[in-house]
N, C-alpha and C. Protein backbone atom coordinates (compact mmCIF):
# COMPACT_ATOMS: atom_id res chain seq x y z
N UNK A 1 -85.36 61.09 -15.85
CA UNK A 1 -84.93 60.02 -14.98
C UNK A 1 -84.89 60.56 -13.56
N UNK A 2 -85.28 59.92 -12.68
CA UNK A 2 -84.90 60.18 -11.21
C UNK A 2 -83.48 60.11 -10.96
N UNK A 3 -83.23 60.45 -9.43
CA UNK A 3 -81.95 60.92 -9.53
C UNK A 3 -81.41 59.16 -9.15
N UNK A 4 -81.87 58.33 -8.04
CA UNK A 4 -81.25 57.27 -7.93
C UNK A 4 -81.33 56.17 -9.92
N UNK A 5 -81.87 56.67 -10.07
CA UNK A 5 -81.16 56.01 -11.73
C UNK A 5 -79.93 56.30 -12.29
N UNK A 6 -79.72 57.59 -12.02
CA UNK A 6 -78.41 58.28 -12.82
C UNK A 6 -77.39 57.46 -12.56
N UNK A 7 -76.28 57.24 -13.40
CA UNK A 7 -75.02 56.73 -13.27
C UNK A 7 -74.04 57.70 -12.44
N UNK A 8 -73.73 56.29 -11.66
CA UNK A 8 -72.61 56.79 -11.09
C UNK A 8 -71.59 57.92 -11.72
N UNK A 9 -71.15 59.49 -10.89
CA UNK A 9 -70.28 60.15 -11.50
C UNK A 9 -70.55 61.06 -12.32
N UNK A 10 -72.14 60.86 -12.74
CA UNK A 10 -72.48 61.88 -13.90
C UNK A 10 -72.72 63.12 -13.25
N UNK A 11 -72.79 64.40 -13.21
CA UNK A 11 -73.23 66.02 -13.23
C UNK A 11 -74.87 66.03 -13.73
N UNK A 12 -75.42 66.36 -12.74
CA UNK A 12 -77.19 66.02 -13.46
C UNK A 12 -77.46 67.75 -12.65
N UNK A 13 -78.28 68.01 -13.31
CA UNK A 13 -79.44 68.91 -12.88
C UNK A 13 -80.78 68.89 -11.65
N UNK A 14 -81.22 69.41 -11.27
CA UNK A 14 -82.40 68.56 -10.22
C UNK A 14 -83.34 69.67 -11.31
N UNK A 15 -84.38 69.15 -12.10
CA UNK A 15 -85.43 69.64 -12.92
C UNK A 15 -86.76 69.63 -12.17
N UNK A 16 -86.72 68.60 -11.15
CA UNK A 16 -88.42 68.56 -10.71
C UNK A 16 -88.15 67.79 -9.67
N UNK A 17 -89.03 68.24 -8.18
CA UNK A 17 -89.05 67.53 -6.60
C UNK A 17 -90.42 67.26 -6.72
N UNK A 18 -90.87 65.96 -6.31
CA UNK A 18 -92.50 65.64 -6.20
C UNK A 18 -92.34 65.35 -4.65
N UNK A 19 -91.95 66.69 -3.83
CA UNK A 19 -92.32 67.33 -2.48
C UNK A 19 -93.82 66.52 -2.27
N UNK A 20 -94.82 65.92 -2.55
CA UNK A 20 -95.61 65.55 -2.11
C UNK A 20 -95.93 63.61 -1.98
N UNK A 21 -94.63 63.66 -2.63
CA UNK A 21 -94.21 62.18 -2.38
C UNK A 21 -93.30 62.02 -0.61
N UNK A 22 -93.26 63.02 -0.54
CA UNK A 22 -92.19 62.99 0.93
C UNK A 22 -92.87 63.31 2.08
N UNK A 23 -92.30 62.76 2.96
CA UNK A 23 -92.60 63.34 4.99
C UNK A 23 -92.45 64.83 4.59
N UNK A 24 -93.25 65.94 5.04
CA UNK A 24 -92.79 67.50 4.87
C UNK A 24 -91.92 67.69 5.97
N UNK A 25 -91.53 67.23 6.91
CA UNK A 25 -90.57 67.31 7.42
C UNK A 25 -89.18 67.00 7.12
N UNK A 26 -89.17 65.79 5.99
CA UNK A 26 -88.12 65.34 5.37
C UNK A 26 -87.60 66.29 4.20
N UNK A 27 -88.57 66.56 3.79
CA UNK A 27 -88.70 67.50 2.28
C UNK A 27 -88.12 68.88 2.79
N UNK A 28 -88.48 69.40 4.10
CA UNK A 28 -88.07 70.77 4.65
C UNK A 28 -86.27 70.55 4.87
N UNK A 29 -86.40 69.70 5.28
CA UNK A 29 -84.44 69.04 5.13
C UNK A 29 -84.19 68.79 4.39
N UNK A 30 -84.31 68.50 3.01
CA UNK A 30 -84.25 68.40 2.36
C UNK A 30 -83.73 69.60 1.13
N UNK A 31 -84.35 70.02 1.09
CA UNK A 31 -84.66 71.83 0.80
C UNK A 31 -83.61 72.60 1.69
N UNK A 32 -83.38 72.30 2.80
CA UNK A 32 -82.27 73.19 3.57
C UNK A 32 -80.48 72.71 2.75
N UNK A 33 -80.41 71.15 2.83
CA UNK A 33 -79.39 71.10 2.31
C UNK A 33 -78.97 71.69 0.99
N UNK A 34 -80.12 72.00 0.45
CA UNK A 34 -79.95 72.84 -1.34
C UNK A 34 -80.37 71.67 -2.09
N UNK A 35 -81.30 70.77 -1.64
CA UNK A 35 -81.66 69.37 -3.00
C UNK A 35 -82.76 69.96 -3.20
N UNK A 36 -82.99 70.92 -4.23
CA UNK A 36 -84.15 71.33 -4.53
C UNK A 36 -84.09 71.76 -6.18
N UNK A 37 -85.03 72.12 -6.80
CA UNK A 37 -85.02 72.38 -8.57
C UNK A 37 -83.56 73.47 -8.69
N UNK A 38 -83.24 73.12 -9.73
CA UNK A 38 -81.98 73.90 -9.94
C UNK A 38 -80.66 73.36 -9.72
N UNK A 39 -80.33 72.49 -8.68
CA UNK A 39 -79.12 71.86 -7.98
C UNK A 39 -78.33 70.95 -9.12
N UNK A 40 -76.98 71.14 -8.79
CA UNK A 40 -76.32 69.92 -9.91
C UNK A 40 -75.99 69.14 -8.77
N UNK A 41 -76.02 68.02 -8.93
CA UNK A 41 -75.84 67.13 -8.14
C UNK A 41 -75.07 65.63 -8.55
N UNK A 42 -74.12 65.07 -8.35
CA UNK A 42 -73.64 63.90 -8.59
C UNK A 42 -73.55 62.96 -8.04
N UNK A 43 -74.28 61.91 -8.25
CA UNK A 43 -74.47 60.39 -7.75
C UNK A 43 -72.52 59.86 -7.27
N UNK A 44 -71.98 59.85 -5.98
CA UNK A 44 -71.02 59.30 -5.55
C UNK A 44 -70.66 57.58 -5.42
N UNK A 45 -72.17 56.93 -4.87
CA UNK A 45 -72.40 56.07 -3.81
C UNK A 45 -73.93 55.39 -3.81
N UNK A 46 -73.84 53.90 -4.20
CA UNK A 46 -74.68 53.40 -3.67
C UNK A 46 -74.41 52.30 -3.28
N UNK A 47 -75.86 52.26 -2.21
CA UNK A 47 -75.03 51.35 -0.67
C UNK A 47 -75.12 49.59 -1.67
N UNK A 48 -74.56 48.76 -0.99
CA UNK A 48 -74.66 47.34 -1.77
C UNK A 48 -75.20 46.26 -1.38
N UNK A 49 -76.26 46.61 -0.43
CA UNK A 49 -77.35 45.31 -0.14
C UNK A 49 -78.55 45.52 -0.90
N UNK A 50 -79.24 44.95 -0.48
CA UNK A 50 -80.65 44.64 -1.54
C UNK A 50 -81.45 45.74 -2.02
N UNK A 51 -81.68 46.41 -1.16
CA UNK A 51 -82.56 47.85 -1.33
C UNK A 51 -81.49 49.47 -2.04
N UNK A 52 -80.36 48.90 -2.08
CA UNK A 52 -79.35 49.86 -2.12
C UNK A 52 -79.08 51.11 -2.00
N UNK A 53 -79.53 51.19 -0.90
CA UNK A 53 -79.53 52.05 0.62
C UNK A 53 -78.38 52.11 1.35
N UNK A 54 -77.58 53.54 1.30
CA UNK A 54 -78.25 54.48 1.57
C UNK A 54 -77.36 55.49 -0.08
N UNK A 55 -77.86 56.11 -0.85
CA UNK A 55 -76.96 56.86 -1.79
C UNK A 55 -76.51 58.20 -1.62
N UNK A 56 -74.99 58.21 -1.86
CA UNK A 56 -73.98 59.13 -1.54
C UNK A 56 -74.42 60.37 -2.55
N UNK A 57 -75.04 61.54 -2.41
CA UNK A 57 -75.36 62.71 -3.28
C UNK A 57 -74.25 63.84 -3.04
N UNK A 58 -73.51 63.78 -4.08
CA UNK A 58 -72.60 65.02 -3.83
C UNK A 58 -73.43 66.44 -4.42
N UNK A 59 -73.47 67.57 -3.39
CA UNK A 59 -74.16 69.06 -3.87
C UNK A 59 -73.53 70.16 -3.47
N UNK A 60 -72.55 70.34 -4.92
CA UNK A 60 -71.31 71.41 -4.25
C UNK A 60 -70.03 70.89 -3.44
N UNK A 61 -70.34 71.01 -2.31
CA UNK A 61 -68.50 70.88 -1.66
C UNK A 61 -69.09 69.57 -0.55
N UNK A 62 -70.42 69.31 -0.54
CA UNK A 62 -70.71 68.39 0.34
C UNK A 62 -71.18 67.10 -0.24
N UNK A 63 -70.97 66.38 0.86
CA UNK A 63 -71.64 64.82 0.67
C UNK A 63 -72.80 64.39 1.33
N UNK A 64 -74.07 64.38 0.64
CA UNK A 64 -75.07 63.93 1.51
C UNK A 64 -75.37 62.81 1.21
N UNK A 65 -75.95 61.84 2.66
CA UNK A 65 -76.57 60.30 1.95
C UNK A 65 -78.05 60.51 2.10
N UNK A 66 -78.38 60.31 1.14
CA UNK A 66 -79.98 59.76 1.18
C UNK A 66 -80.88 58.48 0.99
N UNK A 67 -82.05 58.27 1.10
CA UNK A 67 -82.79 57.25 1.22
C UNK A 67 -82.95 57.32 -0.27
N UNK A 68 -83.21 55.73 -0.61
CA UNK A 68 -83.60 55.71 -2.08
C UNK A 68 -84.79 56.51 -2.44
N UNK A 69 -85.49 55.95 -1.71
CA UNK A 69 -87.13 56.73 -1.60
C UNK A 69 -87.08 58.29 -1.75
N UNK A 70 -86.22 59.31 -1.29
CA UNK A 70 -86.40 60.32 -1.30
C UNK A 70 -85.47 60.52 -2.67
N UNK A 71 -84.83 60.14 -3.15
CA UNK A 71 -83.90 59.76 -4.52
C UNK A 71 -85.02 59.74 -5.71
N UNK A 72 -85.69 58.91 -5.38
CA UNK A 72 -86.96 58.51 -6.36
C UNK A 72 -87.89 59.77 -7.10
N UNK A 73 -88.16 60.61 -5.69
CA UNK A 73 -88.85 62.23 -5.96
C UNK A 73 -88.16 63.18 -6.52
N UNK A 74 -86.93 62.68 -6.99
CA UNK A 74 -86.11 64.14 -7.57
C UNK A 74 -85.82 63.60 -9.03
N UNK A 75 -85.78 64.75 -9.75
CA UNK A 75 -86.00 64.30 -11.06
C UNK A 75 -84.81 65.00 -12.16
N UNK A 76 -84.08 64.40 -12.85
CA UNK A 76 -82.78 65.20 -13.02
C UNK A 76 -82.35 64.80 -14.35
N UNK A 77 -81.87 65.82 -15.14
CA UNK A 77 -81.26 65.47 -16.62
C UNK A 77 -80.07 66.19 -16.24
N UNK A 78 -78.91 65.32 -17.20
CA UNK A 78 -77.29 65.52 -17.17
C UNK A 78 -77.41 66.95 -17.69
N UNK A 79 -76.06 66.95 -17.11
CA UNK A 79 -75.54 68.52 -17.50
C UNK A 79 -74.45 67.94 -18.49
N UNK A 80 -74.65 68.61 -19.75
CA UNK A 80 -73.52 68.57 -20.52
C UNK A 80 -71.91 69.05 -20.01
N UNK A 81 -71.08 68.26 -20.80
CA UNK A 81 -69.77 68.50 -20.09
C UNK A 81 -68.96 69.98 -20.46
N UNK A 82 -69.65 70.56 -21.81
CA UNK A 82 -69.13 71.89 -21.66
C UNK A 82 -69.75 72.98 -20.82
N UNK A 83 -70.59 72.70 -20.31
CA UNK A 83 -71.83 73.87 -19.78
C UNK A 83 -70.83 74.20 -17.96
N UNK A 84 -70.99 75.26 -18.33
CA UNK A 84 -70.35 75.72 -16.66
C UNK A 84 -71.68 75.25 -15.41
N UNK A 85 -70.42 74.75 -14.80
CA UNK A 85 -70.87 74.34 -13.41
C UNK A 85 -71.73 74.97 -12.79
């Protein structure tokens, strides 16, 4: 599943970036904040108009918002609830 699918609240994994779906400039920021293969990441926030834009990505101690679109390129399976953080 991509990451804007995941349910709200869940602990996911980032398994796969299709970096060639993105601006490389976006993707290089991207990559700086730590949203890259490996990351657990938890869906906080999504925005509530039509496109539901912009989504709240928690990674670690921070809150990032992103575009759905760049949401779309990241690819993520849950982390089980016993598995260390």
């Amino acid at each position: 599943m991509t990451l804007d699918q995941l349910p709200l609240g869940v602990l996911a994994r980032i398994v796969a970036v299709d970096w060639a779906a993105l601006v490389p400039e976006e993707a290089q920021r991207l990559r700086a904040l730590g949203l890259d293969e490996g990351a657990q990441v938890r869906l906080a926030y999504r925005g509530v108009f039509m496109t539901r834009d912009p989504l709240a990505v928690e990674i670690g101690r921070m809150t990032v918002a992103l575009r759905r679109v760049h949401a779309r390129a990241m690819h993520v399976e849950p982390v089980a609830a016993d598995c260390p953080a």
